[in-house]
PDB file of N, CA and C in Angstrom:
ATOM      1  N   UNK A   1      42.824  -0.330   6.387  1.00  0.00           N
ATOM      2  CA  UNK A   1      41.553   0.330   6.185  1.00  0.00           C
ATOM      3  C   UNK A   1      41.035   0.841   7.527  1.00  0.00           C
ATOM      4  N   UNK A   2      40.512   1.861   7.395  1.00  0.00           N
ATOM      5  CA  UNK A   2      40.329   3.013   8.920  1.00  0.00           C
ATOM      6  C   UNK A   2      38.900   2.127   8.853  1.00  0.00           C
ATOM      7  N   UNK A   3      38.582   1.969  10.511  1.00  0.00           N
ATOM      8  CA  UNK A   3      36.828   1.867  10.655  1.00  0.00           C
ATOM      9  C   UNK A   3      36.117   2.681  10.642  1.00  0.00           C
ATOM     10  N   UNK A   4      34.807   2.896  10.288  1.00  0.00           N
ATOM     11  CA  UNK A   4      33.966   3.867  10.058  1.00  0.00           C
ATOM     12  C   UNK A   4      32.750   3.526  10.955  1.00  0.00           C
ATOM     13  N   UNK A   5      32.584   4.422  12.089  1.00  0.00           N
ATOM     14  CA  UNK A   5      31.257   4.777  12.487  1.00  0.00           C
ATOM     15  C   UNK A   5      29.915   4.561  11.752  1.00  0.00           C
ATOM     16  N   UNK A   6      29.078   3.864  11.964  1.00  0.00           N
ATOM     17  CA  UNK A   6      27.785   4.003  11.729  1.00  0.00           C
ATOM     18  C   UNK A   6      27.511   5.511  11.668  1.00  0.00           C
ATOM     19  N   UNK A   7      26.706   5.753  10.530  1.00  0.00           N
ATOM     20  CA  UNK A   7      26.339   7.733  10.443  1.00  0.00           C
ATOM     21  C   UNK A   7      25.404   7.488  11.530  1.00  0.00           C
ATOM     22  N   UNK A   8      23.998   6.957  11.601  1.00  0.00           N
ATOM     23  CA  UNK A   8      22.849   6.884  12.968  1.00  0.00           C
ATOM     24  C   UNK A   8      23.651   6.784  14.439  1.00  0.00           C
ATOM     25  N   UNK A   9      24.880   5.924  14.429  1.00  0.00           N
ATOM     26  CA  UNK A   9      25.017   5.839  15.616  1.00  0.00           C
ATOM     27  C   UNK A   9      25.973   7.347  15.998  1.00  0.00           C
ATOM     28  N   UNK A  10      26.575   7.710  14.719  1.00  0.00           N
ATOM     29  CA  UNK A  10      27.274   9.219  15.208  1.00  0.00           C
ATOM     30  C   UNK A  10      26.515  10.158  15.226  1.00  0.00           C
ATOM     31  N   UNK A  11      25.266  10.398  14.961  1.00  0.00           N
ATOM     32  CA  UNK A  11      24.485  11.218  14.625  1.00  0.00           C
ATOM     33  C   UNK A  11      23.969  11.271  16.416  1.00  0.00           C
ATOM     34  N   UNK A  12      23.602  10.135  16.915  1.00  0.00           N
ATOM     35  CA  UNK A  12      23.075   9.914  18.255  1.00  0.00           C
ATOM     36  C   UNK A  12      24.283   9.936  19.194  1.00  0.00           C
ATOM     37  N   UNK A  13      25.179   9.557  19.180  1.00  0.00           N
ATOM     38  CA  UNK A  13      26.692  10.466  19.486  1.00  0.00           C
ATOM     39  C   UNK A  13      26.788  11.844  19.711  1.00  0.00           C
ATOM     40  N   UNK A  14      26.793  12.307  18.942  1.00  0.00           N
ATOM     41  CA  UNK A  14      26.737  13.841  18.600  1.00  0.00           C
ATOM     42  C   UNK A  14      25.502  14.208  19.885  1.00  0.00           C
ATOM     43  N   UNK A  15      24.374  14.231  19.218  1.00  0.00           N
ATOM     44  CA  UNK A  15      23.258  14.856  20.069  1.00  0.00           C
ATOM     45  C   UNK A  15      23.565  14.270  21.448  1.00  0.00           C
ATOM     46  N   UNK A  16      23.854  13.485  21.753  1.00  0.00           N
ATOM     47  CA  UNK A  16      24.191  13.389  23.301  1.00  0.00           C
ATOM     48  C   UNK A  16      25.641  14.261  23.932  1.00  0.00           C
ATOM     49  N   UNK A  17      26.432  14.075  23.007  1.00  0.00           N
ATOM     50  CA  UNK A  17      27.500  15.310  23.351  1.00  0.00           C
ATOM     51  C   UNK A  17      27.134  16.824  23.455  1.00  0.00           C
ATOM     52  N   UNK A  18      26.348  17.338  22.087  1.00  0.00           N
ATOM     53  CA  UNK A  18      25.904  18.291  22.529  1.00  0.00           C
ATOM     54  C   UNK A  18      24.878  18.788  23.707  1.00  0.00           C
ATOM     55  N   UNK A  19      23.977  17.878  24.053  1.00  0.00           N
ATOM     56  CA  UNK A  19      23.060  17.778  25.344  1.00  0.00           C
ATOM     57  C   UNK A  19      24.054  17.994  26.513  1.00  0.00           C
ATOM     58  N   UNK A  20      24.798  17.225  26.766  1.00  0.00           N
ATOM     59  CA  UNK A  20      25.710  17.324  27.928  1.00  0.00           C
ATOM     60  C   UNK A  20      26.968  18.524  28.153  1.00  0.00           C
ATOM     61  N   UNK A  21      27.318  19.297  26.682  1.00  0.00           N
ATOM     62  CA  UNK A  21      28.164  20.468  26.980  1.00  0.00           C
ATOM     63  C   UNK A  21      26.892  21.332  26.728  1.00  0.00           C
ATOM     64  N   UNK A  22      25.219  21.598  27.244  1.00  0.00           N
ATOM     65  CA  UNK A  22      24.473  22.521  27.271  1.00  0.00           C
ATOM     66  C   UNK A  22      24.421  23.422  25.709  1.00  0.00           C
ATOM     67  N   UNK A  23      24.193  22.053  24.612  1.00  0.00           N
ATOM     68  CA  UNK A  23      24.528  22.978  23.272  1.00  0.00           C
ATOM     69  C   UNK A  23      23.676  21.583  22.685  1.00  0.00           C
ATOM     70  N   UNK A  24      22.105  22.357  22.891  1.00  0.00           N
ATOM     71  CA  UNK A  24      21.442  21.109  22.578  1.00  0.00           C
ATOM     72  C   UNK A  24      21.512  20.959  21.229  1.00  0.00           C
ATOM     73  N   UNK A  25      20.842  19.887  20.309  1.00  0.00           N
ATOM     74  CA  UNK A  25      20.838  19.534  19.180  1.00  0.00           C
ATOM     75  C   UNK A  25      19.660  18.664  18.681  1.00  0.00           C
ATOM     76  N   UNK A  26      19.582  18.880  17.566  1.00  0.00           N
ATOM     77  CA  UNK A  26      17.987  18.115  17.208  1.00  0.00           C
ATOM     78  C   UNK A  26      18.433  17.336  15.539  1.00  0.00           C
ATOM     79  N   UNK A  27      17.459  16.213  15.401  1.00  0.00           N
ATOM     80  CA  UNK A  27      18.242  15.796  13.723  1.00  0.00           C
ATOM     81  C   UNK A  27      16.954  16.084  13.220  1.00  0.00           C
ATOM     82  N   UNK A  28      17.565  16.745  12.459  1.00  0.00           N
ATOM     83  CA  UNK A  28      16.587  17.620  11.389  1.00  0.00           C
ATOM     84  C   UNK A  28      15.869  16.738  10.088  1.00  0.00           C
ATOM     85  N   UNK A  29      17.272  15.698   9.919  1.00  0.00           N
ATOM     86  CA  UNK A  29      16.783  14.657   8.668  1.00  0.00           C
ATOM     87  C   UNK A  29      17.511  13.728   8.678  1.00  0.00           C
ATOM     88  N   UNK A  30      17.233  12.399   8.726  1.00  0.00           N
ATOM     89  CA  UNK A  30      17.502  11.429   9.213  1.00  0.00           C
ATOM     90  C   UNK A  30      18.329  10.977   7.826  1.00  0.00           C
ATOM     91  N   UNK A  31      19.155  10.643   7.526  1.00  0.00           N
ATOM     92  CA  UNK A  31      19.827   9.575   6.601  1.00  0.00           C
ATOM     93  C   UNK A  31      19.871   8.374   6.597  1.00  0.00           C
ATOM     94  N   UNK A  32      20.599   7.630   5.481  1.00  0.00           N
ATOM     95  CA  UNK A  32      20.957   6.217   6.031  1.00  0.00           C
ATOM     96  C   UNK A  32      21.564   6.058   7.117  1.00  0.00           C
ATOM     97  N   UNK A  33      20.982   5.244   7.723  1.00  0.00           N
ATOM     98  CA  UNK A  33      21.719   4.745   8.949  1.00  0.00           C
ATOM     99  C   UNK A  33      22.997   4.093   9.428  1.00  0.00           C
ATOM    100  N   UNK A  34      23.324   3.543   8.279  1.00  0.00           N
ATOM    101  CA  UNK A  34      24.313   3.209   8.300  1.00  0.00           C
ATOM    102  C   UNK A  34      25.686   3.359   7.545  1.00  0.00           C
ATOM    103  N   UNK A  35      25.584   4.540   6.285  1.00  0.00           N
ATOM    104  CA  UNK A  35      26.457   4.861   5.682  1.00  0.00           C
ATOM    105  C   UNK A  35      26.500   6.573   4.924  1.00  0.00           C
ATOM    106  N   UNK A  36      25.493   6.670   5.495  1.00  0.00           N
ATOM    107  CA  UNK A  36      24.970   8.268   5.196  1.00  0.00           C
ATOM    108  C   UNK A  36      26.135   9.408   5.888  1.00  0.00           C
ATOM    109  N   UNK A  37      26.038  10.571   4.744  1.00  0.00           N
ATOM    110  CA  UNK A  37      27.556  11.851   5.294  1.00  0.00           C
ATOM    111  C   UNK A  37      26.622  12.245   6.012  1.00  0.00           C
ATOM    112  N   UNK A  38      27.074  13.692   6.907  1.00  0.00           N
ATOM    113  CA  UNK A  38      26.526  14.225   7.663  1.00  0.00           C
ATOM    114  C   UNK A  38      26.819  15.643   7.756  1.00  0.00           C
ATOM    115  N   UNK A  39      25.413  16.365   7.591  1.00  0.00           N
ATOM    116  CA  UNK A  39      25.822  18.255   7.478  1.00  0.00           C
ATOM    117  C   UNK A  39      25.320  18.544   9.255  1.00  0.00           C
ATOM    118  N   UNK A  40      26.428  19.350   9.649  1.00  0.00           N
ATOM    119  CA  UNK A  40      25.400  19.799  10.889  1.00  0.00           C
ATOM    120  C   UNK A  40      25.392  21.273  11.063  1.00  0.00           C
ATOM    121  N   UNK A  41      24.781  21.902  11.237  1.00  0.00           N
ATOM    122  CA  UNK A  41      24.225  22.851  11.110  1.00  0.00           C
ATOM    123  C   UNK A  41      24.216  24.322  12.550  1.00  0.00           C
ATOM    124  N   UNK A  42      24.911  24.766  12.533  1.00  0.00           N
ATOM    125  CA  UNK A  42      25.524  25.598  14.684  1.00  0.00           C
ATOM    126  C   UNK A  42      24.309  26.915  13.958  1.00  0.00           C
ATOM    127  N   UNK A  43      24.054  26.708  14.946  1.00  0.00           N
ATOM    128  CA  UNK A  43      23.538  27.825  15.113  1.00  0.00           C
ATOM    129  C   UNK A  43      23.663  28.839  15.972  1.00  0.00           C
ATOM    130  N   UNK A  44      24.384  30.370  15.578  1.00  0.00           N
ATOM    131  CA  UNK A  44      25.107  30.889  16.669  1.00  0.00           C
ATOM    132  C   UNK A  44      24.388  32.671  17.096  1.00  0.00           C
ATOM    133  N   UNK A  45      24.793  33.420  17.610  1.00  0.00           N
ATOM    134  CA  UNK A  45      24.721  34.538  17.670  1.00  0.00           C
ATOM    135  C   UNK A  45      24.573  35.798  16.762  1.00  0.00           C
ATOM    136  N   UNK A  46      25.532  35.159  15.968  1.00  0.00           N
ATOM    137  CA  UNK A  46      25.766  36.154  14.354  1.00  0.00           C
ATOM    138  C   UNK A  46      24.954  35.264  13.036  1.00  0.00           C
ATOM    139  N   UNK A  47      24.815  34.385  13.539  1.00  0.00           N
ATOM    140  CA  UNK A  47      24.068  33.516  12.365  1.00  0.00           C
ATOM    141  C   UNK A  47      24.162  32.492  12.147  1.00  0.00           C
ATOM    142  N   UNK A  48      24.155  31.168  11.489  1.00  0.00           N
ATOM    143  CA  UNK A  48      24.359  29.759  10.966  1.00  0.00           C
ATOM    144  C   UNK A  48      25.260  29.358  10.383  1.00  0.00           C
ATOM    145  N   UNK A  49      26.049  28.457  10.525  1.00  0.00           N
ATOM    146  CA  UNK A  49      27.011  27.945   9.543  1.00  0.00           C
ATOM    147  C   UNK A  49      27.083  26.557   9.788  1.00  0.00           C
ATOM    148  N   UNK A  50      27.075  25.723   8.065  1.00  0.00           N
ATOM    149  CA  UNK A  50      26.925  24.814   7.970  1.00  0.00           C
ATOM    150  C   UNK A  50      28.255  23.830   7.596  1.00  0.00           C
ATOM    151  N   UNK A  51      28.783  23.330   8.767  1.00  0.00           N
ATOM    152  CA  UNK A  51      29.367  22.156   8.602  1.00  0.00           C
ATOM    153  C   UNK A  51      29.297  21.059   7.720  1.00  0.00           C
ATOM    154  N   UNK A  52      30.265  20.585   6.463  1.00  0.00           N
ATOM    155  CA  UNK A  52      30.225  18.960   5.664  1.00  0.00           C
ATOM    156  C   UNK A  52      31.288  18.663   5.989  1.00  0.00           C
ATOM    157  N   UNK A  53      31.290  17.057   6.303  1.00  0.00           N
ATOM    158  CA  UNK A  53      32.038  16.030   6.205  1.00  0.00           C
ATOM    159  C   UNK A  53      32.940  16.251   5.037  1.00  0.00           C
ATOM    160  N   UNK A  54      34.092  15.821   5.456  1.00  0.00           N
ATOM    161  CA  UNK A  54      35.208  16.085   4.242  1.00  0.00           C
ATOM    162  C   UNK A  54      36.447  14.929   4.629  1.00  0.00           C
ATOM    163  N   UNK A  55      37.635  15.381   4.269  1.00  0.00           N
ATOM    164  CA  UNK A  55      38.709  14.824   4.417  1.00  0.00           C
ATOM    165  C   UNK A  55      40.175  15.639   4.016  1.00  0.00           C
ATOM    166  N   UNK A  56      41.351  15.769   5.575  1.00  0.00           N
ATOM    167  CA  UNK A  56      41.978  16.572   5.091  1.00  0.00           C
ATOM    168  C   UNK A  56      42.896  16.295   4.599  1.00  0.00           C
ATOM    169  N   UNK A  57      43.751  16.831   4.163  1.00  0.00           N
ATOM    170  CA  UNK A  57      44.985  16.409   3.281  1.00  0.00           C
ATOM    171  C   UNK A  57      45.828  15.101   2.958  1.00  0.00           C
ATOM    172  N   UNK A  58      45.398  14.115   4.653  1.00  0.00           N
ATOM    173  CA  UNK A  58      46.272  13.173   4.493  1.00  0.00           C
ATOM    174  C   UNK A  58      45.201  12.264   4.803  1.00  0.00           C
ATOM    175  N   UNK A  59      44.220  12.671   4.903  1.00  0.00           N
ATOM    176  CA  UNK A  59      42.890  11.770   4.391  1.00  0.00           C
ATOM    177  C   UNK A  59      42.368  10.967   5.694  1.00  0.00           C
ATOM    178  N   UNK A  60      42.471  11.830   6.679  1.00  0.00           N
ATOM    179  CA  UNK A  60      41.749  12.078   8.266  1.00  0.00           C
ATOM    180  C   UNK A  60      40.369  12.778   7.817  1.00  0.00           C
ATOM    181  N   UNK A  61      39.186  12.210   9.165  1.00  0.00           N
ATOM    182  CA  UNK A  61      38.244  12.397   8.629  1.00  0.00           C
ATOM    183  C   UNK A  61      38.226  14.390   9.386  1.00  0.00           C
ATOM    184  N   UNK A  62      37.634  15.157   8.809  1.00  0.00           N
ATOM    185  CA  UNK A  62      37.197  16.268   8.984  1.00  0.00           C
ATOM    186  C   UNK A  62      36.355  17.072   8.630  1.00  0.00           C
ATOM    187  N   UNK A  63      36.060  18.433   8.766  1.00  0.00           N
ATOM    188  CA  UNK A  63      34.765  19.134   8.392  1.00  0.00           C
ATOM    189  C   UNK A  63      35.336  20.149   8.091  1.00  0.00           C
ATOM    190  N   UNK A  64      34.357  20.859   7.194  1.00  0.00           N
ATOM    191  CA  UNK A  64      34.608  22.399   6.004  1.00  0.00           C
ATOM    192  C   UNK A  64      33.396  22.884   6.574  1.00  0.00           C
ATOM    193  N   UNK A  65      33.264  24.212   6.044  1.00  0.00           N
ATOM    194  CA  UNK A  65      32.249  25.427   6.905  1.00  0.00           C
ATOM    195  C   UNK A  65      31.803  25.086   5.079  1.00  0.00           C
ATOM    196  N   UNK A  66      30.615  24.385   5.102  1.00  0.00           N
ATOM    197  CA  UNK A  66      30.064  24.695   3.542  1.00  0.00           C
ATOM    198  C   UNK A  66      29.290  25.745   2.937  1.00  0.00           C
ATOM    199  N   UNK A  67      29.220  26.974   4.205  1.00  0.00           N
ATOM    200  CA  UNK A  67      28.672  27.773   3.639  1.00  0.00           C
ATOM    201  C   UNK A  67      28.829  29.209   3.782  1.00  0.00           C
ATOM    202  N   UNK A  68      30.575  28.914   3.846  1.00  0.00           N
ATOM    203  CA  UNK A  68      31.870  29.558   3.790  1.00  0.00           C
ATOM    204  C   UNK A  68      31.991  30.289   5.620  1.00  0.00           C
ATOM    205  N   UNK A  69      33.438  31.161   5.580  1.00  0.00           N
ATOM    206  CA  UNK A  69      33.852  31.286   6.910  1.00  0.00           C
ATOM    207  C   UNK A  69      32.776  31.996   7.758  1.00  0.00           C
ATOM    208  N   UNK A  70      32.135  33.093   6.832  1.00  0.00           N
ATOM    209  CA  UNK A  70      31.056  34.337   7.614  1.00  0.00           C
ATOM    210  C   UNK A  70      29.938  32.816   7.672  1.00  0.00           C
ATOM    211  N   UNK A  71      29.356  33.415   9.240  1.00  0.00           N
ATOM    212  CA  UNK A  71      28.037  33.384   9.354  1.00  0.00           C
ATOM    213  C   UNK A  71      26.912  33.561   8.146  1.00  0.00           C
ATOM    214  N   UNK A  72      25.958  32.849   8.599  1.00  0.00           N
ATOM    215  CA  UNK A  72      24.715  33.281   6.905  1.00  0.00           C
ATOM    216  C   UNK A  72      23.588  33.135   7.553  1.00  0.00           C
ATOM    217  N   UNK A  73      22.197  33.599   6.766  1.00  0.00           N
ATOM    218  CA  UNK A  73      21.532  33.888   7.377  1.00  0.00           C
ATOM    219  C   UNK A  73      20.253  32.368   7.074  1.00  0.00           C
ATOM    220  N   UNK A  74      19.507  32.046   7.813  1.00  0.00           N
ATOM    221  CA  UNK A  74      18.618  30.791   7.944  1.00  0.00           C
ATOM    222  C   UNK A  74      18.187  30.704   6.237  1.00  0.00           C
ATOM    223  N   UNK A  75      17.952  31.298   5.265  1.00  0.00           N
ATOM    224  CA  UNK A  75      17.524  31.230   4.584  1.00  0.00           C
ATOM    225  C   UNK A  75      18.900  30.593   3.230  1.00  0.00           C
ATOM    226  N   UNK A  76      20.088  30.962   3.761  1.00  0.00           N
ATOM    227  CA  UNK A  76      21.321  30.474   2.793  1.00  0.00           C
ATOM    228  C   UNK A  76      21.196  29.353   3.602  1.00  0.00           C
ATOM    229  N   UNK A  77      21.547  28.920   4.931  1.00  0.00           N
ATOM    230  CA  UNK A  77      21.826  27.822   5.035  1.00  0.00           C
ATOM    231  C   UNK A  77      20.860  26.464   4.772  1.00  0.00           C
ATOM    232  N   UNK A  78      19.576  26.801   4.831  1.00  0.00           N
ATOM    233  CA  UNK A  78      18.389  26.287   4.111  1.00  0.00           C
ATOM    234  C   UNK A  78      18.865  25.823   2.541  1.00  0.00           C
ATOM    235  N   UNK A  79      19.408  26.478   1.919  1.00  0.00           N
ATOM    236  CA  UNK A  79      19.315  26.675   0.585  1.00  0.00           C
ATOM    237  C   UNK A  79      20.986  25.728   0.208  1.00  0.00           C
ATOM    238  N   UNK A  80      21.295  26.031   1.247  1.00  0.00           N
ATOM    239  CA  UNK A  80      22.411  24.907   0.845  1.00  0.00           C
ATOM    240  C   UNK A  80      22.451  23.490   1.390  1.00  0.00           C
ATOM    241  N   UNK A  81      21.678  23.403   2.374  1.00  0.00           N
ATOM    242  CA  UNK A  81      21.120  21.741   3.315  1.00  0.00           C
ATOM    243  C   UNK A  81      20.495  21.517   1.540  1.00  0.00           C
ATOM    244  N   UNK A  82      19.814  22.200   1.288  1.00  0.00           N
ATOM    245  CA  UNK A  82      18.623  21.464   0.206  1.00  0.00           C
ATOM    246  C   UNK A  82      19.462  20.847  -1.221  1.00  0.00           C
ATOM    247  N   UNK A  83      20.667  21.814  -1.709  1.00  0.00           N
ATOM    248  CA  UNK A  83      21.239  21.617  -2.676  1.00  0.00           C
ATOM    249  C   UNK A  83      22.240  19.763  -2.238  1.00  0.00           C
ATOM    250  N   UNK A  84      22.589  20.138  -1.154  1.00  0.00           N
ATOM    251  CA  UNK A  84      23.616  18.588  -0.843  1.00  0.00           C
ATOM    252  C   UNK A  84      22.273  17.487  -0.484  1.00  0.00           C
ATOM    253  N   UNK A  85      21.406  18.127  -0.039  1.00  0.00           N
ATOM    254  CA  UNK A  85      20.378  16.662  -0.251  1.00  0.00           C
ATOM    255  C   UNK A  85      20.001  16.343  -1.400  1.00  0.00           C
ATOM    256  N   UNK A  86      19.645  17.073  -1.752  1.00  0.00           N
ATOM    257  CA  UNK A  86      19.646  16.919  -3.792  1.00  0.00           C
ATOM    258  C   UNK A  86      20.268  16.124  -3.634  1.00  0.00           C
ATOM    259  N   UNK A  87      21.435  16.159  -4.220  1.00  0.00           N
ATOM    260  CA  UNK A  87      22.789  15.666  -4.379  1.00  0.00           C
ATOM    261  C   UNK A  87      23.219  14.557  -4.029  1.00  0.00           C
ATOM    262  N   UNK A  88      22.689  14.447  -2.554  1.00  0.00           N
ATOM    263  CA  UNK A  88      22.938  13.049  -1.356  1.00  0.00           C
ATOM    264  C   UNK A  88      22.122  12.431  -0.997  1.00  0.00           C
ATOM    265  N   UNK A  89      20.931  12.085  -1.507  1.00  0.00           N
ATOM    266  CA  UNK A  89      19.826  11.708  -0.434  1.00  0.00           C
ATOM    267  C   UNK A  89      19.725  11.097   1.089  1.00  0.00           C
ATOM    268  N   UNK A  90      21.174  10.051   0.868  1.00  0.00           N
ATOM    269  CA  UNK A  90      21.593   9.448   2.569  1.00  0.00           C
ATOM    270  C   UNK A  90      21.642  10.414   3.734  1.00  0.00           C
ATOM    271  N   UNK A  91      22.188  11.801   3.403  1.00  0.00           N
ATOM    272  CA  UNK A  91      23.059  12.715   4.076  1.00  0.00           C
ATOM    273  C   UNK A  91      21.493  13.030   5.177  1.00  0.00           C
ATOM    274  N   UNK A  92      22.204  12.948   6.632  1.00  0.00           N
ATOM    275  CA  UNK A  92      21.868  13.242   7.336  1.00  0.00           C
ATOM    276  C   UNK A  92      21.575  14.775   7.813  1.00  0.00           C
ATOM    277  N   UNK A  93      21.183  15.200   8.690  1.00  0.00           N
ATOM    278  CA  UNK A  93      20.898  16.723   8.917  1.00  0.00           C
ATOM    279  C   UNK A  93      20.673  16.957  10.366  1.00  0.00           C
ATOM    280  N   UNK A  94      22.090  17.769  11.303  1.00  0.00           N
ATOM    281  CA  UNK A  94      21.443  17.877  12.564  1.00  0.00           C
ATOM    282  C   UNK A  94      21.747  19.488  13.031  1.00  0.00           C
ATOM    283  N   UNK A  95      21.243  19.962  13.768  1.00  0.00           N
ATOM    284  CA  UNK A  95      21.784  20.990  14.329  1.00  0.00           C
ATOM    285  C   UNK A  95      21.444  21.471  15.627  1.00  0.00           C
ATOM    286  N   UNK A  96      22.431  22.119  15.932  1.00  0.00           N
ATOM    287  CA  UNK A  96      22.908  22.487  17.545  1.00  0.00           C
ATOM    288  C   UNK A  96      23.212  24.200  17.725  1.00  0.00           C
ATOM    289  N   UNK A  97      22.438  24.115  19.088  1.00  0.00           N
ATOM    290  CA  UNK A  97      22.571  25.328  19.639  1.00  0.00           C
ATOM    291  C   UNK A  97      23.902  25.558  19.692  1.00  0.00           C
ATOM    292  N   UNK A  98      24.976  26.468  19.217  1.00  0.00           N
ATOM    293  CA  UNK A  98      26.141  26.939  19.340  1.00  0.00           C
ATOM    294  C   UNK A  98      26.839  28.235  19.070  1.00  0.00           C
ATOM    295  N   UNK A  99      26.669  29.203  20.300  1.00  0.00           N
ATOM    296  CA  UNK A  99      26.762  30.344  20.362  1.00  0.00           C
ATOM    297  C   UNK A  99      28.089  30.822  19.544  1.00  0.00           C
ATOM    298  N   UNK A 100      29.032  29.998  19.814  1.00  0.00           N
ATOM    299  CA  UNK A 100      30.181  30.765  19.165  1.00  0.00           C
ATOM    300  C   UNK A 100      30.581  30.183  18.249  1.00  0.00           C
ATOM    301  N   UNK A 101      29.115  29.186  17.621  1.00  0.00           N
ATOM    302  CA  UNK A 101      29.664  28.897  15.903  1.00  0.00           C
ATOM    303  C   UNK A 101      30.810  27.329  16.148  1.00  0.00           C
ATOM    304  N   UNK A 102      30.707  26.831  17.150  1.00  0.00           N
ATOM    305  CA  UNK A 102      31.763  25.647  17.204  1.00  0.00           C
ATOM    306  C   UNK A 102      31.329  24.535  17.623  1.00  0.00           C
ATOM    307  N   UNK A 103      31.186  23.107  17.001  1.00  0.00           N
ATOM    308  CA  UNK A 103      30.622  22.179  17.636  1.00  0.00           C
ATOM    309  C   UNK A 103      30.806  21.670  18.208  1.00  0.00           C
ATOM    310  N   UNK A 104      29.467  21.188  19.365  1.00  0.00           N
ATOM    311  CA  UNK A 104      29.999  20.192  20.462  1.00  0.00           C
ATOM    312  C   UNK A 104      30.699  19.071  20.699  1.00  0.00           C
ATOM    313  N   UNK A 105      30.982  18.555  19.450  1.00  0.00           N
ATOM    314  CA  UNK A 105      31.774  17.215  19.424  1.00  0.00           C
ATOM    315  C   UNK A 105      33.333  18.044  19.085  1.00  0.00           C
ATOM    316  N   UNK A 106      34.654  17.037  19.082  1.00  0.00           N
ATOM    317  CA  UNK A 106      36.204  17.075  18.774  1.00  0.00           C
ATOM    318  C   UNK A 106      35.673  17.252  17.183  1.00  0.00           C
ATOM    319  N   UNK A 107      36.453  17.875  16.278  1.00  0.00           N
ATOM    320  CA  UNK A 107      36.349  18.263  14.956  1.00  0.00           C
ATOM    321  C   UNK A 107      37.143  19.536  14.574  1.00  0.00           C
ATOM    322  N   UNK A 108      37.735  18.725  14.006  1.00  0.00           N
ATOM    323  CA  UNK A 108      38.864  19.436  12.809  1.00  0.00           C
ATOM    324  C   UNK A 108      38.105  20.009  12.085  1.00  0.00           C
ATOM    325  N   UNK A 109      38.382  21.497  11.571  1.00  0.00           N
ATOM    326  CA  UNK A 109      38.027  22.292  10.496  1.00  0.00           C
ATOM    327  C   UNK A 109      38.656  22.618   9.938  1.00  0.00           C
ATOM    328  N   UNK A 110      38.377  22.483   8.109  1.00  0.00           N
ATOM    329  CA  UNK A 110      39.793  22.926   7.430  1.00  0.00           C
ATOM    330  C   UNK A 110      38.855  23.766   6.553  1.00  0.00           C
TER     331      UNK A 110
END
């Protein structure tokens, strides 16, 4: 059985990674702390795209663009944070300054 990160303590992970590669980050909505998924949210040049927690093929942890490959505009990605909180209530919410759409932490995208 793989160990799993605390979501609060990766969440505070994260924002300190992004602080230090100059790609600040803020948590938008706090989840469970201790077992909550996590959407994060880049915010770039051409527009927003929203990162979910997933898993890829051989069941490594990774992230999907949930609100597909193009950029979208504040008002889709709004609209899709709201639908997975529906959905999730735990799920955390952070986002980071990221010009070219890529996050500051190591992360696989599939």
């Amino acid at each position: 059985m793989e160990a799993r990160v605390k979501a609060g303590l990766w969440a505070s992970m994260a924002i300190r990674m992004g602080d230090q590669a100059g790609r600040p980050g803020v948590v938008l909505r706090k989840g469970d702390p201790d077992s909550g998924g996590i959407l994060c949210v880049l915010r770039g040049r051409e527009g927003l795209v929203v990162l979910s927690q997933t898993r890829d093929a051989r069941g490594r942890p990774a992230w999907m663009r949930g609100t597909g490959a193009a950029p979208v505009d504040d008002a889709a990605a709004d609209a899709y944070v709201a639908r997975q909180v529906k959905r999730d209530p735990d799920l955390w919410v952070l986002e980071f300054e990221a010009p070219d759409l890529l996050p500051p932490f190591e992360a696989v995208i599939v």
